[in-house]
N, C-alpha and C. Protein backbone atom coordinates (compact mmCIF):
# COMPACT_ATOMS: atom_id res chain seq x y z
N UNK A 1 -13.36 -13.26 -16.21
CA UNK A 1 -12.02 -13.31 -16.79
C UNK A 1 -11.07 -12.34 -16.10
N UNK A 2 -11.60 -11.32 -15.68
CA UNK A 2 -10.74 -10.21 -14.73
C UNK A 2 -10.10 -10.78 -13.70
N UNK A 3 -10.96 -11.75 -13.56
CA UNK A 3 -10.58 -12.52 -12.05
C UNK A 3 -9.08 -12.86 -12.22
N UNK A 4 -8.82 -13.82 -13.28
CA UNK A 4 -7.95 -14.66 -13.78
C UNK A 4 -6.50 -13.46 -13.54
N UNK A 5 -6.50 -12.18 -13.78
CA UNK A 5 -5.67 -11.39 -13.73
C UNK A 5 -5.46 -10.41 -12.56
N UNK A 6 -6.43 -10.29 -11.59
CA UNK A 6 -6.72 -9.78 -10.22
C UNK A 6 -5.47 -11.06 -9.72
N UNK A 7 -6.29 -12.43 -9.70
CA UNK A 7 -5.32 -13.20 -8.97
C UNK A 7 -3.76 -13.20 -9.89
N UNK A 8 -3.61 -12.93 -10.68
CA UNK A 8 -1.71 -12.61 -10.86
C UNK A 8 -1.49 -11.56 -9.92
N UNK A 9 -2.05 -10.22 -10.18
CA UNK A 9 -1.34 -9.83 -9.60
C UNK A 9 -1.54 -9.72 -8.02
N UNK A 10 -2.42 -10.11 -7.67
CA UNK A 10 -2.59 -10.58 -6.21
C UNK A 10 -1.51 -11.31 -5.52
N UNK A 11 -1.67 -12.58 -6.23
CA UNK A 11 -0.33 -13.74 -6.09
C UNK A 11 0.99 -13.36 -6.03
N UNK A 12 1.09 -12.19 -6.72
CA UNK A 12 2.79 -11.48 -7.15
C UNK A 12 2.83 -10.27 -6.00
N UNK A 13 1.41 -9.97 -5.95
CA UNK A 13 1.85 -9.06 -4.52
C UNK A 13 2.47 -9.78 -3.19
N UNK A 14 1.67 -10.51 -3.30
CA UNK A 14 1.73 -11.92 -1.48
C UNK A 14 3.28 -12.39 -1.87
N UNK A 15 3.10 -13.05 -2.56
CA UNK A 15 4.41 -13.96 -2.88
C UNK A 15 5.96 -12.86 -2.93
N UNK A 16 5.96 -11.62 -3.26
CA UNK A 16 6.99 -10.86 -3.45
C UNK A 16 6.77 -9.87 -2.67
N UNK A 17 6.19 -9.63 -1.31
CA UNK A 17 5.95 -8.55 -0.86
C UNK A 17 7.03 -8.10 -0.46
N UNK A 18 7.98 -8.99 0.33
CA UNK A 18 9.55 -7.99 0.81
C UNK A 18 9.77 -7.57 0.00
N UNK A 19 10.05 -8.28 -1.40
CA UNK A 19 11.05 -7.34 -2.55
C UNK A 19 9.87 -6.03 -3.14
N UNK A 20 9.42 -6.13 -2.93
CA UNK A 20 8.41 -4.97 -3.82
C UNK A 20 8.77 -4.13 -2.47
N UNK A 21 8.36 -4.49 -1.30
CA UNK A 21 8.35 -3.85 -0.08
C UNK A 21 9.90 -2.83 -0.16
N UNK A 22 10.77 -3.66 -0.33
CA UNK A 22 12.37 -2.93 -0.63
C UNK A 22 12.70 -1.80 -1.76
N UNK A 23 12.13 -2.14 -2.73
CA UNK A 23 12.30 -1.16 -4.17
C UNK A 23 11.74 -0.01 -3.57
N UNK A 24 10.48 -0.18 -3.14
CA UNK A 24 9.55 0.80 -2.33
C UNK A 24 10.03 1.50 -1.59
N UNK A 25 10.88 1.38 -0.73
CA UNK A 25 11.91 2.04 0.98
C UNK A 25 12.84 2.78 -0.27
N UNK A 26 13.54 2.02 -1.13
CA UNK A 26 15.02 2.93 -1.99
C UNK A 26 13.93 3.88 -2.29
N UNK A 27 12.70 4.32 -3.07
CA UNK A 27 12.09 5.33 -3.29
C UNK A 27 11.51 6.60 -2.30
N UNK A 28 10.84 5.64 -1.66
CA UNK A 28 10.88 6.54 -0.52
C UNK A 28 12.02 7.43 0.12
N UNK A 29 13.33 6.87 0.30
CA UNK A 29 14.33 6.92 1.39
C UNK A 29 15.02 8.70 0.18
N UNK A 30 14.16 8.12 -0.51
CA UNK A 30 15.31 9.19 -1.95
C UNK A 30 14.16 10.82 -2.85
N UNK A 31 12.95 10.32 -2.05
CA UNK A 31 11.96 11.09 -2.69
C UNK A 31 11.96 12.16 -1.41
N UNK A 32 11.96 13.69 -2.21
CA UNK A 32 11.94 14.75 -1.66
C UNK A 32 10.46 15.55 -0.73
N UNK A 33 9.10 14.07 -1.31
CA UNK A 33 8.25 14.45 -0.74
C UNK A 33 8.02 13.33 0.69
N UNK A 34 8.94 13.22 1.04
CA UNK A 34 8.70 11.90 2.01
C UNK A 34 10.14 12.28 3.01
N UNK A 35 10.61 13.35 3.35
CA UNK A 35 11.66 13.35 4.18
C UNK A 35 11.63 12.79 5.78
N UNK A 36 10.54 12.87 6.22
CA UNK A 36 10.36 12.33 7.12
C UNK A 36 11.04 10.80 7.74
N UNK A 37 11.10 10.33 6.02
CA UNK A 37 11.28 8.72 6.54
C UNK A 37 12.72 8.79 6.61
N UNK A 38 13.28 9.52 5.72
CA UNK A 38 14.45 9.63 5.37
C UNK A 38 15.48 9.13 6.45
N UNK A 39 15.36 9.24 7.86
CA UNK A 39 16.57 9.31 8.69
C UNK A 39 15.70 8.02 9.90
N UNK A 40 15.09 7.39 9.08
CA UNK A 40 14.01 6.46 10.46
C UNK A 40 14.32 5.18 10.31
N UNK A 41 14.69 4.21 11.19
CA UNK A 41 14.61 3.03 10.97
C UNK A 41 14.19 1.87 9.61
N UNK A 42 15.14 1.11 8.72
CA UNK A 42 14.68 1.00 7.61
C UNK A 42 13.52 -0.35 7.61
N UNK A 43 13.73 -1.42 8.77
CA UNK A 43 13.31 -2.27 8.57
C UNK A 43 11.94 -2.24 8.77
N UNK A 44 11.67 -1.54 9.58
CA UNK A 44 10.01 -0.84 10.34
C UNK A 44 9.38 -0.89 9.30
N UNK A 45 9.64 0.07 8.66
CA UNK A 45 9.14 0.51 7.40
C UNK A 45 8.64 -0.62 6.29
N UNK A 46 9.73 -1.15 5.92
CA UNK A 46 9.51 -2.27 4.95
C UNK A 46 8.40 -3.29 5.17
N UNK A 47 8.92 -3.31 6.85
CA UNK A 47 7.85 -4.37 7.17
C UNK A 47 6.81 -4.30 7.03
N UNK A 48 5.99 -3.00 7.01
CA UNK A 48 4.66 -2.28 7.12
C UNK A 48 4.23 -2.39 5.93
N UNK A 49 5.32 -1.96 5.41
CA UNK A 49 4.74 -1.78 3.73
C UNK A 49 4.70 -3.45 2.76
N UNK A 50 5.19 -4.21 4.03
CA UNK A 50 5.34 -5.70 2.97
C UNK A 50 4.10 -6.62 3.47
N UNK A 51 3.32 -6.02 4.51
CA UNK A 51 2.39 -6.26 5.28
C UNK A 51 1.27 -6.07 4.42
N UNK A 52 1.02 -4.62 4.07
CA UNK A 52 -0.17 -4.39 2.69
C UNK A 52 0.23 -5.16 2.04
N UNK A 53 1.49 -5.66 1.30
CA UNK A 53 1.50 -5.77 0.30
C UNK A 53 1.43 -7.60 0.23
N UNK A 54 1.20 -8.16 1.31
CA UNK A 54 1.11 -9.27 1.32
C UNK A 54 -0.72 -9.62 2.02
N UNK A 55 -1.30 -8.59 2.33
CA UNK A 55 -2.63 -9.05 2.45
C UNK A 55 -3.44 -7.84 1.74
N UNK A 56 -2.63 -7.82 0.23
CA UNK A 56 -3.57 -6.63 -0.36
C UNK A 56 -4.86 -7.65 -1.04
N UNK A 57 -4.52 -9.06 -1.32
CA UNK A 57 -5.34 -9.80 -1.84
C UNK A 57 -6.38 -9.95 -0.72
N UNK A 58 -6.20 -10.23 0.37
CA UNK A 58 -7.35 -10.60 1.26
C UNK A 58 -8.27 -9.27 1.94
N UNK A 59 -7.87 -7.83 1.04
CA UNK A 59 -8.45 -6.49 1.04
C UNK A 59 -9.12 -6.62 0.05
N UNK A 60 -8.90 -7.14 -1.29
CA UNK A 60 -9.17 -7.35 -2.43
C UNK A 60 -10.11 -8.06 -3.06
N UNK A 61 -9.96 -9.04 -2.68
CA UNK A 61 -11.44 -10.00 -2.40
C UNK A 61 -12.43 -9.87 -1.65
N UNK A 62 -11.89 -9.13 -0.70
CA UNK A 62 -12.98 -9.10 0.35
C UNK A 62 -14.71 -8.54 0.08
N UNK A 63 -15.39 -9.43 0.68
CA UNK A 63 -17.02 -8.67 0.43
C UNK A 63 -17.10 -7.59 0.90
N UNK A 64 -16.59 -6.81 1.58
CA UNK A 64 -16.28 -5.88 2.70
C UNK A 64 -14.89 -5.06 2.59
N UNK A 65 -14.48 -4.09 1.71
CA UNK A 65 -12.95 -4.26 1.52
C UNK A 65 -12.40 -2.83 2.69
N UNK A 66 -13.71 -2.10 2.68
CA UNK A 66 -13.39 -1.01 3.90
C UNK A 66 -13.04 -1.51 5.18
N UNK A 67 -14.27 -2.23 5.04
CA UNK A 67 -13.70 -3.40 7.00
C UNK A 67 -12.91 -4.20 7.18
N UNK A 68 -12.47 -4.60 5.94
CA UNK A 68 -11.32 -5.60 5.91
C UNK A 68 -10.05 -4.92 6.10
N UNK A 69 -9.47 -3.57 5.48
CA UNK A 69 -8.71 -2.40 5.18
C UNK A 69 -8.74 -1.65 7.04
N UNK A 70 -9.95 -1.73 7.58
CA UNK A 70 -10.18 -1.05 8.85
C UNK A 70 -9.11 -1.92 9.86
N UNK A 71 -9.41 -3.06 9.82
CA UNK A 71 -8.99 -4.55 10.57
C UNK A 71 -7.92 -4.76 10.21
N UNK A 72 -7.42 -4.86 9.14
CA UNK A 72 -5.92 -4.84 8.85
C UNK A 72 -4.82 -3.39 9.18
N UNK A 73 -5.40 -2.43 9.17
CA UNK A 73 -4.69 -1.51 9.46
C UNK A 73 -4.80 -0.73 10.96
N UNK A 74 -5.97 -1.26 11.48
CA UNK A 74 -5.27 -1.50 12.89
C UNK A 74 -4.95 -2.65 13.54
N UNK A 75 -4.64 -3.27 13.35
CA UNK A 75 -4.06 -4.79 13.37
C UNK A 75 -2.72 -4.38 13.58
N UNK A 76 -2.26 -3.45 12.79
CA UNK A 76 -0.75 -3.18 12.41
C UNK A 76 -0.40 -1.93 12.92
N UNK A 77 -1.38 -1.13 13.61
CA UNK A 77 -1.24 0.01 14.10
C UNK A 77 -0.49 0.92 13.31
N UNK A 78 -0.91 0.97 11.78
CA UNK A 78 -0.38 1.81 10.95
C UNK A 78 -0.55 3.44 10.98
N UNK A 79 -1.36 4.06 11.64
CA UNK A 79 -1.92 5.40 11.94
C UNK A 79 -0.69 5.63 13.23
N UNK A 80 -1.06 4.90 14.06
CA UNK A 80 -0.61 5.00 15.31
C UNK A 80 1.00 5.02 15.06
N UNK A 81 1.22 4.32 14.31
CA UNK A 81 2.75 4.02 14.58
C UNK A 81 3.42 5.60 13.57
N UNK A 82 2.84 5.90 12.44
CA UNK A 82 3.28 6.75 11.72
C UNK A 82 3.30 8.07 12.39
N UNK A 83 1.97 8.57 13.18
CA UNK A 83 1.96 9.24 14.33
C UNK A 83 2.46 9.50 15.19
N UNK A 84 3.22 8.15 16.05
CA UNK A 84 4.52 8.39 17.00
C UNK A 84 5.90 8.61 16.67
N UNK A 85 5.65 8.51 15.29
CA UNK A 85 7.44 8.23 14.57
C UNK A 85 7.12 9.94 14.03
N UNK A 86 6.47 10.42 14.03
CA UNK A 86 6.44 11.62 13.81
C UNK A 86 6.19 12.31 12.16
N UNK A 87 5.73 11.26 11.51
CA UNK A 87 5.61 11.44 10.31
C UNK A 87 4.55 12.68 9.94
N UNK A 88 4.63 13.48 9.11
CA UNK A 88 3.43 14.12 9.10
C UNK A 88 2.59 13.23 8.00
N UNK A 89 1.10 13.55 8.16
CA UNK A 89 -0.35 13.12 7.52
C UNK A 89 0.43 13.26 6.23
N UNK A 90 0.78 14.15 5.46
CA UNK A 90 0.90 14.09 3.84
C UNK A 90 1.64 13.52 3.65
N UNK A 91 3.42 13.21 4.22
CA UNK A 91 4.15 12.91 3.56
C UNK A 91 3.93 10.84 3.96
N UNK A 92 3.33 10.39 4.94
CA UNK A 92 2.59 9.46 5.21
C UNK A 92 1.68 9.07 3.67
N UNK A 93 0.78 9.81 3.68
CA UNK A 93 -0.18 9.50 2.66
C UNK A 93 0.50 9.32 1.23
N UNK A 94 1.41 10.73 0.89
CA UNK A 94 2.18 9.95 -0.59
C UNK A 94 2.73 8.64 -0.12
N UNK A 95 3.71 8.33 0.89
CA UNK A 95 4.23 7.07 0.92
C UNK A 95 3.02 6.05 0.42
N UNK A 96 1.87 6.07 0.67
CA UNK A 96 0.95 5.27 -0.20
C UNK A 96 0.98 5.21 -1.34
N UNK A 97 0.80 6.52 -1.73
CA UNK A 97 0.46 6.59 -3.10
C UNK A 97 1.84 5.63 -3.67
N UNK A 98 3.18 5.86 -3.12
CA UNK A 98 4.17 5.63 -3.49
C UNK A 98 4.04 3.56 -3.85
N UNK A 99 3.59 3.43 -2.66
CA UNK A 99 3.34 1.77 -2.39
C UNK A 99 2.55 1.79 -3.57
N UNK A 100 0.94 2.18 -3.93
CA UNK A 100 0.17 1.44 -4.66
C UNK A 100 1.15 1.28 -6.35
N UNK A 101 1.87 2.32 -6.43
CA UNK A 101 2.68 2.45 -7.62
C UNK A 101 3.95 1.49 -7.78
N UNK A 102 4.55 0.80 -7.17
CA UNK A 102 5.50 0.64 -6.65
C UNK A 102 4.79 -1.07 -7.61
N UNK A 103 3.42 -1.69 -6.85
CA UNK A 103 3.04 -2.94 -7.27
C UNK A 103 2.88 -2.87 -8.76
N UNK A 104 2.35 -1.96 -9.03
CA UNK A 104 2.20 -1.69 -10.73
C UNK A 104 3.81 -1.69 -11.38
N UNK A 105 4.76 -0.98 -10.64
CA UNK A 105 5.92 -0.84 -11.42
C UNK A 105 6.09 -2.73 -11.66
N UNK A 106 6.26 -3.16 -10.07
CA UNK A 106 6.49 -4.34 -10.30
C UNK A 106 5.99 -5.46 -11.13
N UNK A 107 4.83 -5.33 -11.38
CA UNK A 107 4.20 -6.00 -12.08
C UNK A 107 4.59 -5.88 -13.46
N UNK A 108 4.81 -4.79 -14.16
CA UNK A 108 5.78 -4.54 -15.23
C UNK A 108 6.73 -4.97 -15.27
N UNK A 109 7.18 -4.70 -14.71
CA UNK A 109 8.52 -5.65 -14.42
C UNK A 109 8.41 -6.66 -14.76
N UNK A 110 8.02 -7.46 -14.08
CA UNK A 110 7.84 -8.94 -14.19
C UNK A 110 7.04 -9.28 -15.30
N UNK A 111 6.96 -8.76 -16.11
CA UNK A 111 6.35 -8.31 -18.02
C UNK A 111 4.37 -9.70 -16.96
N UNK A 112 4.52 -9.40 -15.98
CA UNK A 112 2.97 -10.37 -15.69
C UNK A 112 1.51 -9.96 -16.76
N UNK A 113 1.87 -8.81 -17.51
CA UNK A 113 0.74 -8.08 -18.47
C UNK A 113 1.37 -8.26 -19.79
N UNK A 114 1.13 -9.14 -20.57
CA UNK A 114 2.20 -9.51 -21.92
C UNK A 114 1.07 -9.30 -22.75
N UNK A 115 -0.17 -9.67 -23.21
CA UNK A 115 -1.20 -9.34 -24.23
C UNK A 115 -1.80 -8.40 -24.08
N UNK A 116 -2.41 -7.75 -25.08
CA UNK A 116 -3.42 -6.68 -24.97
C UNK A 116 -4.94 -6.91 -24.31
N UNK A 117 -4.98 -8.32 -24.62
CA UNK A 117 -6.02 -8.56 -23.19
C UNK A 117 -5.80 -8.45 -22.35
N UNK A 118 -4.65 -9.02 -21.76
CA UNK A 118 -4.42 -8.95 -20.43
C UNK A 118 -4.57 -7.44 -19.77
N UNK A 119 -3.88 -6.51 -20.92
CA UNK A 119 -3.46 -5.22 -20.34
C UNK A 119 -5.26 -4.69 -20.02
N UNK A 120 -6.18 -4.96 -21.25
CA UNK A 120 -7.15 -4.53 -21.19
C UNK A 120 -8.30 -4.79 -19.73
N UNK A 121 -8.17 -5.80 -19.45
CA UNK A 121 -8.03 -6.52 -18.47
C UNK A 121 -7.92 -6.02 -16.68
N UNK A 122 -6.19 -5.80 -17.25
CA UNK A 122 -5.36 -4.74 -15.94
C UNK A 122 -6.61 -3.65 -15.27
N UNK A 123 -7.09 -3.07 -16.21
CA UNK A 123 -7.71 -1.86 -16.09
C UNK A 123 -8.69 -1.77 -14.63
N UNK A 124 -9.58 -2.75 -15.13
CA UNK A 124 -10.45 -3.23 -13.73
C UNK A 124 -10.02 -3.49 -12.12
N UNK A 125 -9.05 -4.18 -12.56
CA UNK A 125 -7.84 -4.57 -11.63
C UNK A 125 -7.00 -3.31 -10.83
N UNK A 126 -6.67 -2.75 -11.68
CA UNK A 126 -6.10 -1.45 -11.33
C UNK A 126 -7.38 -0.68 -10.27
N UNK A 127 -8.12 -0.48 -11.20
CA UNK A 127 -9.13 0.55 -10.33
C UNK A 127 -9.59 0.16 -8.85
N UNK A 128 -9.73 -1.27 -8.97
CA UNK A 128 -10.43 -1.97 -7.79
C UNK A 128 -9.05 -1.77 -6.74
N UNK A 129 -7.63 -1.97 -7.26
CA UNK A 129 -6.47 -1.47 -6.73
C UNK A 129 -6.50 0.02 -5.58
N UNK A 130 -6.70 0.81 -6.62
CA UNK A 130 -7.00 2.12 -6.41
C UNK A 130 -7.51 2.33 -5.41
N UNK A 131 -8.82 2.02 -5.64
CA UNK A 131 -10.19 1.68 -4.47
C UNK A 131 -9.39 1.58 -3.06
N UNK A 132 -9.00 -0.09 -3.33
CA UNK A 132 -8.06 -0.36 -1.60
C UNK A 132 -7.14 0.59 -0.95
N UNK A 133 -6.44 1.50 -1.99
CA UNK A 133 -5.11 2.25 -1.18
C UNK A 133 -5.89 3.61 -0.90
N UNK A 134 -7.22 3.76 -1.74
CA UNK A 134 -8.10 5.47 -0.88
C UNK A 134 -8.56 4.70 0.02
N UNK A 135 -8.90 3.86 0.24
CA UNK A 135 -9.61 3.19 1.82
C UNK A 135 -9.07 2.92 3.05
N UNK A 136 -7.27 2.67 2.33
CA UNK A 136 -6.45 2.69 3.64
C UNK A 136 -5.79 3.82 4.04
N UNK A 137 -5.84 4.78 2.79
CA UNK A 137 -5.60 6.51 3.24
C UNK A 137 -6.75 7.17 4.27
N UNK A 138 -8.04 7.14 3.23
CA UNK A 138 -8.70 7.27 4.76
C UNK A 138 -9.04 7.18 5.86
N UNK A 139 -8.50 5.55 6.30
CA UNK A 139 -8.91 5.26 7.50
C UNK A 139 -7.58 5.72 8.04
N UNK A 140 -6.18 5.81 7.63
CA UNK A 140 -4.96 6.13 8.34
C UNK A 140 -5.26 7.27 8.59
N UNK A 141 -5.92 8.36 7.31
CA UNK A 141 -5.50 9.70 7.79
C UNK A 141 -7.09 10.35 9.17
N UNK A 142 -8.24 9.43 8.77
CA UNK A 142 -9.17 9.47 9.88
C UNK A 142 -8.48 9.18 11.22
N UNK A 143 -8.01 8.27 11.67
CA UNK A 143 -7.38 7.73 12.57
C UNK A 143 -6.05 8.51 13.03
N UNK A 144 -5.41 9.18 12.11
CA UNK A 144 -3.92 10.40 12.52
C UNK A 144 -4.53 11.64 13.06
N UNK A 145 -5.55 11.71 12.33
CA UNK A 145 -6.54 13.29 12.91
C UNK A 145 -7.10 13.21 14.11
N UNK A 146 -7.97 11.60 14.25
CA UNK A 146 -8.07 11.59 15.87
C UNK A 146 -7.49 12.10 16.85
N UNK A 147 -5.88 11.01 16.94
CA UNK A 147 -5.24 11.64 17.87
C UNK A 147 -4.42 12.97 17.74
N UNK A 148 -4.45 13.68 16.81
CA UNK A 148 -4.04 15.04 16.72
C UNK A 148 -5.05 15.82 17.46
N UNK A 149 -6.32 15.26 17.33
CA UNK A 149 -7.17 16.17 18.09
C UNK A 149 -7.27 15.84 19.29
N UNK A 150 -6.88 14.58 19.68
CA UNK A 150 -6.94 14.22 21.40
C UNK A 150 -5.68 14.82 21.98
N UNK A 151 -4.53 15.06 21.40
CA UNK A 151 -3.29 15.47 21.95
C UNK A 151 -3.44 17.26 22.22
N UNK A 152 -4.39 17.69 21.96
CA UNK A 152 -4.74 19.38 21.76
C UNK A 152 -5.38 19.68 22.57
């Protein structure tokens, strides 16, 4: 039955990733722990972030969600690119945290959790959520440390 509510909000991630992707950039662009992005190209950004947010389902499902998370995020050269734009590792990593929150706001939003089952439900969903965005922190921030240490 979890399933049934994994795929909402799966579906609402894929299907709305620019706009979730956008709410996401106004937060970022305005949050005091993320200055970095503050003065950087806006569309880059969005795009990256509408990228998770449109194959968070196929992280999500996956039998494999580390290797799937590995493959998708260098696919997109998300380490690499945050690295050359000069971002530092932390304020990079909240921008995650910022994203995984950002789908939850939305999902509220979009009232997609209306019963107390459902919400009860959410819970699983959420965590397995969770799961995916420490898997793509680690492999970004494994992968930012690399080349910090090859550039030394």
């Amino acid at each position: 039955m979890y399933r049934v509510i994994a795929d909402k909000l799966m579906d609402l991630s894929e299907k709305h990733a620019g706009d979730i992707a956008e709410q996401w950039h106004i937060y970022l662009v305005r949050n005091p722990r993320t200055t970095a992005y503050h003065g950087l190209p806006r569309d880059k950004h969005i795009k990256r972030a509408a990228f998770i947010f449109r194959n968070l389902k196929v992280m999500y499902f996956s039998k494999d969600p580390y290797k799937e998370v590995c493959r998708l995020m260098d696919q997109v050269q998300y380490a690499e690119e945050m690295y050359h734009e000069g971002i530092p590792l932390h304020q990079g990593l909240y921008a995650l945290v910022m994203m995984r929150r950002q789908i939850w706001v939305y999902a509220d939003f979009q009232a997609l959790f209306t019963t107390v089952t459902d919400m009860q439900q959410a819970v699983t969903t959420i965590n397995r959520t969770i799961l995916i965005f420490d898997y793509i922190a680690y492999h970004i921030s494994e992968k930012y440390c690399a080349m910090i240490s090859s550039h030394l």
